[in-house]
Protein backbone atom coordinates (compact mmCIF):
# COMPACT_ATOMS: atom_id res chain seq x y z
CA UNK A 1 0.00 0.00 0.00
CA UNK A 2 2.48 2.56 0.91
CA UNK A 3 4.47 1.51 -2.03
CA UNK A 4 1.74 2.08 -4.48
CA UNK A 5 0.94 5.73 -2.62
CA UNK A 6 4.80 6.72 -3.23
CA UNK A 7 4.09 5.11 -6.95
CA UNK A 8 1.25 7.55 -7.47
CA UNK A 9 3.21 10.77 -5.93
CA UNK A 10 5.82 10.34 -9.26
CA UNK A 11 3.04 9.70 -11.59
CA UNK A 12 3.13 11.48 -15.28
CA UNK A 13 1.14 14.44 -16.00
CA UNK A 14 -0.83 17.43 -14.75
CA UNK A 15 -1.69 17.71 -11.14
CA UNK A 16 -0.30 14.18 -10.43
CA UNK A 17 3.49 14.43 -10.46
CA UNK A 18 5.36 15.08 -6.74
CA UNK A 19 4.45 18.28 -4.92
CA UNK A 20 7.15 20.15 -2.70
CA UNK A 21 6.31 22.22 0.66
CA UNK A 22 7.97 26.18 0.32
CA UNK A 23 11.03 24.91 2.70
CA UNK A 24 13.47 25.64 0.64
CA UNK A 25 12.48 28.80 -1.08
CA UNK A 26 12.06 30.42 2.31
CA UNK A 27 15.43 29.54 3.25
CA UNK A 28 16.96 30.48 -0.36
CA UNK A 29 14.53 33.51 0.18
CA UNK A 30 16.66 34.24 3.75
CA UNK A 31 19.90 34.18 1.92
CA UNK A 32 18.90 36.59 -0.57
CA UNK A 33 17.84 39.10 1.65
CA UNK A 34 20.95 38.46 4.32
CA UNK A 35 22.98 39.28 1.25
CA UNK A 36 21.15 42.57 -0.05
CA UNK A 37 21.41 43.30 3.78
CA UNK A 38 25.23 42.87 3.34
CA UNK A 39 26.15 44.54 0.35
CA UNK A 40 24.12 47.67 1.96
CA UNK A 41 26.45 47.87 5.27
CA UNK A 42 29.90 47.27 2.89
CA UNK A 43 28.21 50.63 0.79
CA UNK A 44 27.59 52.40 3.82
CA UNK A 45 31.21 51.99 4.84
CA UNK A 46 32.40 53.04 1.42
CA UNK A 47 30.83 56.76 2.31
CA UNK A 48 32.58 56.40 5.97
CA UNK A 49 34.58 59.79 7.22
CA UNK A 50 37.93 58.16 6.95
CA UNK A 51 37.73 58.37 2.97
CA UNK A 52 37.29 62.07 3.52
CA UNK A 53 40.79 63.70 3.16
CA UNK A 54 41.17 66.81 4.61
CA UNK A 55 37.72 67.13 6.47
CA UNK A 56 37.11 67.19 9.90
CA UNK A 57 34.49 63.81 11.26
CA UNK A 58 31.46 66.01 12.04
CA UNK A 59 32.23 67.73 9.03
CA UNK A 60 32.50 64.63 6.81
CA UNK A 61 29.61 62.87 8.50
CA UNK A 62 27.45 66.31 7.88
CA UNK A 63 28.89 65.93 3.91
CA UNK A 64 27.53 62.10 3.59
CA UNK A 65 23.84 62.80 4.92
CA UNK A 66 22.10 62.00 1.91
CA UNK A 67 24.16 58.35 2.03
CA UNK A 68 22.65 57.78 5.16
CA UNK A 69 19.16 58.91 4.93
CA UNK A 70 19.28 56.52 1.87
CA UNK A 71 20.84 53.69 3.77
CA UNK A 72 18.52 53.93 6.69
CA UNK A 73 15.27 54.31 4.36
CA UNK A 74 16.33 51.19 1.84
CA UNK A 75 17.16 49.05 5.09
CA UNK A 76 14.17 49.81 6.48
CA UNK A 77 12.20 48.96 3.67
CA UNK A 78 13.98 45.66 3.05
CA UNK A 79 13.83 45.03 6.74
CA UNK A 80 10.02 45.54 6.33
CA UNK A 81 9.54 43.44 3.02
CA UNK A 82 11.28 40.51 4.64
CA UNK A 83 9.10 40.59 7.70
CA UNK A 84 6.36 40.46 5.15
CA UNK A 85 8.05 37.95 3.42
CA UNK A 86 8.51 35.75 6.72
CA UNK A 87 4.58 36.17 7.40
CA UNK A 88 3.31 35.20 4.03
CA UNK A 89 4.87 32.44 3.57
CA UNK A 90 4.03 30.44 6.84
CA UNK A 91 0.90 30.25 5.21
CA UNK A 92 2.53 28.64 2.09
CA UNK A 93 1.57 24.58 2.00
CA UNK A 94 3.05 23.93 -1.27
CA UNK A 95 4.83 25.59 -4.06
CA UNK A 96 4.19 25.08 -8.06
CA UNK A 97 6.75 26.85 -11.18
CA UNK A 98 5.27 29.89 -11.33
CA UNK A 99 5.05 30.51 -7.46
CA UNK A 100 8.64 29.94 -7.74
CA UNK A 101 8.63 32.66 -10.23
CA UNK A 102 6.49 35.22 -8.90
CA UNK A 103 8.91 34.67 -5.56
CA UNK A 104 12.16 35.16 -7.79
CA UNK A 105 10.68 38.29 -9.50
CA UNK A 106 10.16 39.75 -5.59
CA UNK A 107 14.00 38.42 -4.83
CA UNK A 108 14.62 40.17 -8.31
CA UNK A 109 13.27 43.61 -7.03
CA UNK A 110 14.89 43.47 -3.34
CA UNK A 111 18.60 42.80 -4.76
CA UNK A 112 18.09 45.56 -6.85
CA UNK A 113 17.10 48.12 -4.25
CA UNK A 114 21.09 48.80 -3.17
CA UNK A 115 22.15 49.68 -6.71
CA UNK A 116 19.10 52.20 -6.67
CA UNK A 117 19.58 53.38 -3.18
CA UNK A 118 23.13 54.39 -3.96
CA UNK A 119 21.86 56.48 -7.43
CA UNK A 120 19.88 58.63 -5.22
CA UNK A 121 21.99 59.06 -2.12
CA UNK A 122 24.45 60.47 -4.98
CA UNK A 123 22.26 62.58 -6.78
CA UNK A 124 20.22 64.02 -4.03
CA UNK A 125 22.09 67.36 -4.46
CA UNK A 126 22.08 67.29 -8.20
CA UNK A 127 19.77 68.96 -10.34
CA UNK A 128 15.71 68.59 -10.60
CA UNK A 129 16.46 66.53 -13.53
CA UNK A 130 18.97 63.82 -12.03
CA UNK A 131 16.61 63.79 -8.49
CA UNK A 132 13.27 63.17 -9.90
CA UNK A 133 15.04 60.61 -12.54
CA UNK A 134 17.01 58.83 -9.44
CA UNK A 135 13.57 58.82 -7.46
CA UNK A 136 11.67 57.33 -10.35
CA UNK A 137 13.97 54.30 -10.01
CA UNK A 138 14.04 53.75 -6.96
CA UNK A 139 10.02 54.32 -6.51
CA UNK A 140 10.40 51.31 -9.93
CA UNK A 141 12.44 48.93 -7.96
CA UNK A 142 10.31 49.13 -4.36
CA UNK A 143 7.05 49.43 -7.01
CA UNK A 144 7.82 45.93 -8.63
CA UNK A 145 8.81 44.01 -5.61
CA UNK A 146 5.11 45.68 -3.44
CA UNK A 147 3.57 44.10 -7.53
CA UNK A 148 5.31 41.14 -6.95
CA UNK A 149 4.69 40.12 -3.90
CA UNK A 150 0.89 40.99 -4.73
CA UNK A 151 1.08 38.00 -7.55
CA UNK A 152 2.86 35.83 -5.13
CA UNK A 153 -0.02 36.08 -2.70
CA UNK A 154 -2.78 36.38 -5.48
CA UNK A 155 -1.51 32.86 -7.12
CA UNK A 156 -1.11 30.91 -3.74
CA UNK A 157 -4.84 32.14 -3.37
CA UNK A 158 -5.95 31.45 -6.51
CA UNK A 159 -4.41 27.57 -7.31
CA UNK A 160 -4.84 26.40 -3.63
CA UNK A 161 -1.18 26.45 -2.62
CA UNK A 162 -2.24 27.64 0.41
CA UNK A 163 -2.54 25.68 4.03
CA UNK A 164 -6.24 24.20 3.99
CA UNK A 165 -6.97 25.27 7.82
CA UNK A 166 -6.47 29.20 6.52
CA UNK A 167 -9.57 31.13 6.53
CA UNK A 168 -10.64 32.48 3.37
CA UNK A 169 -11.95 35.86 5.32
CA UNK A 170 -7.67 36.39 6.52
CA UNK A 171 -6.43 35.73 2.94
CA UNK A 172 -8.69 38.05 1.69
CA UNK A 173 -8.00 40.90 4.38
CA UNK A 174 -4.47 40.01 3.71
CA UNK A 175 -4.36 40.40 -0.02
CA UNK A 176 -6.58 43.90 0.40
CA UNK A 177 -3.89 44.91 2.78
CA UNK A 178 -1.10 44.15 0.59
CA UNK A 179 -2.36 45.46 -2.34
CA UNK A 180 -2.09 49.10 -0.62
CA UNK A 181 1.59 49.12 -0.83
CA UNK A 182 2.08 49.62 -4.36
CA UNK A 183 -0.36 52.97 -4.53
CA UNK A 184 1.23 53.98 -1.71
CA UNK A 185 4.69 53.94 -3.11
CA UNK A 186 3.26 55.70 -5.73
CA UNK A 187 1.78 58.40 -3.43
CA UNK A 188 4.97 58.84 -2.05
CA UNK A 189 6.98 59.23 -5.53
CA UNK A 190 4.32 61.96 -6.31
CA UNK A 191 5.48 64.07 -3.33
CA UNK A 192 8.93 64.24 -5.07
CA UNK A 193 7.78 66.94 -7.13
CA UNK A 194 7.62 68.86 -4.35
CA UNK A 195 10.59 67.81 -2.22
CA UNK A 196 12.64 64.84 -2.60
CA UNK A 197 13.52 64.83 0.69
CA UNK A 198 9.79 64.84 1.63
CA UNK A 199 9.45 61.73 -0.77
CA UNK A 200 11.87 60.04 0.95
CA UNK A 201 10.34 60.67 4.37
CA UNK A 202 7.32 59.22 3.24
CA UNK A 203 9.00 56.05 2.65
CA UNK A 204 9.99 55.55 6.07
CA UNK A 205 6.26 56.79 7.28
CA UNK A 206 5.00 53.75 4.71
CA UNK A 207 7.67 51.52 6.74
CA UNK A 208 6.42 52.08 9.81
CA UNK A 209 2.62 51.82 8.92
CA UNK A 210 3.65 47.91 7.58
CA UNK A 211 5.45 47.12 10.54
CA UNK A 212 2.34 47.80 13.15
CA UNK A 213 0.68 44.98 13.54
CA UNK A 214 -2.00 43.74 10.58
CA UNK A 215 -3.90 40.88 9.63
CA UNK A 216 -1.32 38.10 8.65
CA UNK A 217 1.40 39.34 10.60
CA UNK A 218 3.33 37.25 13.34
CA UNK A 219 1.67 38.21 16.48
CA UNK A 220 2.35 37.24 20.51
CA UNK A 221 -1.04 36.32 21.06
CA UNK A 222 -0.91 33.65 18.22
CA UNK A 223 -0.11 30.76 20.18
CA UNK A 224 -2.88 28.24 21.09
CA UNK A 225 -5.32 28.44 23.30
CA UNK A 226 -6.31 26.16 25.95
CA UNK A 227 -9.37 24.86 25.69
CA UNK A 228 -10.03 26.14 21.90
CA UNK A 229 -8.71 24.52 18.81
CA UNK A 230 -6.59 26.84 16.32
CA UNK A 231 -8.17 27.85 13.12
């Protein structure tokens, strides 16, 4: 009997051939963003004091502002996306290609985010031109990875990837929640018509909206209760 279930599991054709739980992609997932997390801290020491010449530290560290603000506003937000990353995904059962895919576009977008990061921290004293250009990019990179992880979530939903105990009414709440992010990036890159810094700040105000407490996020109070099954 349990030869002939195995037998079944590697069985030819659509819908019958071996599934695989999202294990691995959430640990390949980890790497990626302990890497992105890396290169970001080896830029920020490229812009340290010491490769000032002739300038005093509070001098040099008052020259390298916009390299900071940048740093502290791209970690935050990758910070933010993994967290969202980490949440979604516990509610992953299984994975198919294109899950894979939609997952690698989001990885895509998030190792992108330093090379973008370090275009605007170097142009946010430049001209309107080169800071609304510099924004644009950056708003494209964080804009594609809030899309991304929007299809991720949308295709679990939609082909039953998801864990069968979930309740329908949480992945819906979850997916309206998520699908927020990408008009407010948007929102924000509008305000850099006005002032980039501004733009910017709204970034970090989007941050910290995410990282309050929502439906789907990892909360204390989610362990089990006694007396009361988990649903």
């Amino acid at each position: 009997m349990a030869a002939g279930a195995q037998e079944d599991e590697f069985r030819y054709g659509r819908g019958r051939e071996k599934t695989r739980d999202a294990a691995r992609v959430e640990t390949f997932s980890d790497g990626v963003f302990g890497v992105v997390l890396t290169v970001m801290a080896v830029e920020l020491l490229q812009t340290g004091p010491a490769r000032e010449s002739g300038r005093a530290v509070p001098d040099a560290l008052a020259h390298a502002w916009p390299s900071y603000l940048a740093y502290v506003i791209t970690f935050a937000i990758a910070g933010q996306v993994w967290l969202a990353h980490h949440n979604l995904w516990r509610y992953v059962a299984r994975v198919d290609q294109m899950l894979l895919v939609f997952n690698l576009l989001v990885l895509l977008f998030i190792a992108t985010i330093p090379f973008t990061a370090d275009l605007l921290s170097d142009n946010l004293r430049g001209s309107p031109t080169e800071q609304r250009l510099t924004a644009a990019l950056y708003v494209g990179t964080v804009l594609g990875e809030a899309i991304s992880v929007n299809l991720t979530w949308w295709w679990a939903r939609r082909h039953g990837l998801l864990h069968p105990d979930l309740d329908p009414r949480l992945a819906r709440t979850i997916a309206r929640r998520i699908a927020l992010k990408p008009l407010f990036y948007l929102a924000a890159f509008a305000i850099v018509f006005v002032d980039p810094i501004l733009s910017l700040c709204a970034y970090l105000l989007l941050v910290g909206f995410y990282l309050i407490g929502g439906p789907g996020d990892l909360r204390s109070s989610a362990g089990p209760t006694r007396g009361r099954s988990a649903t």
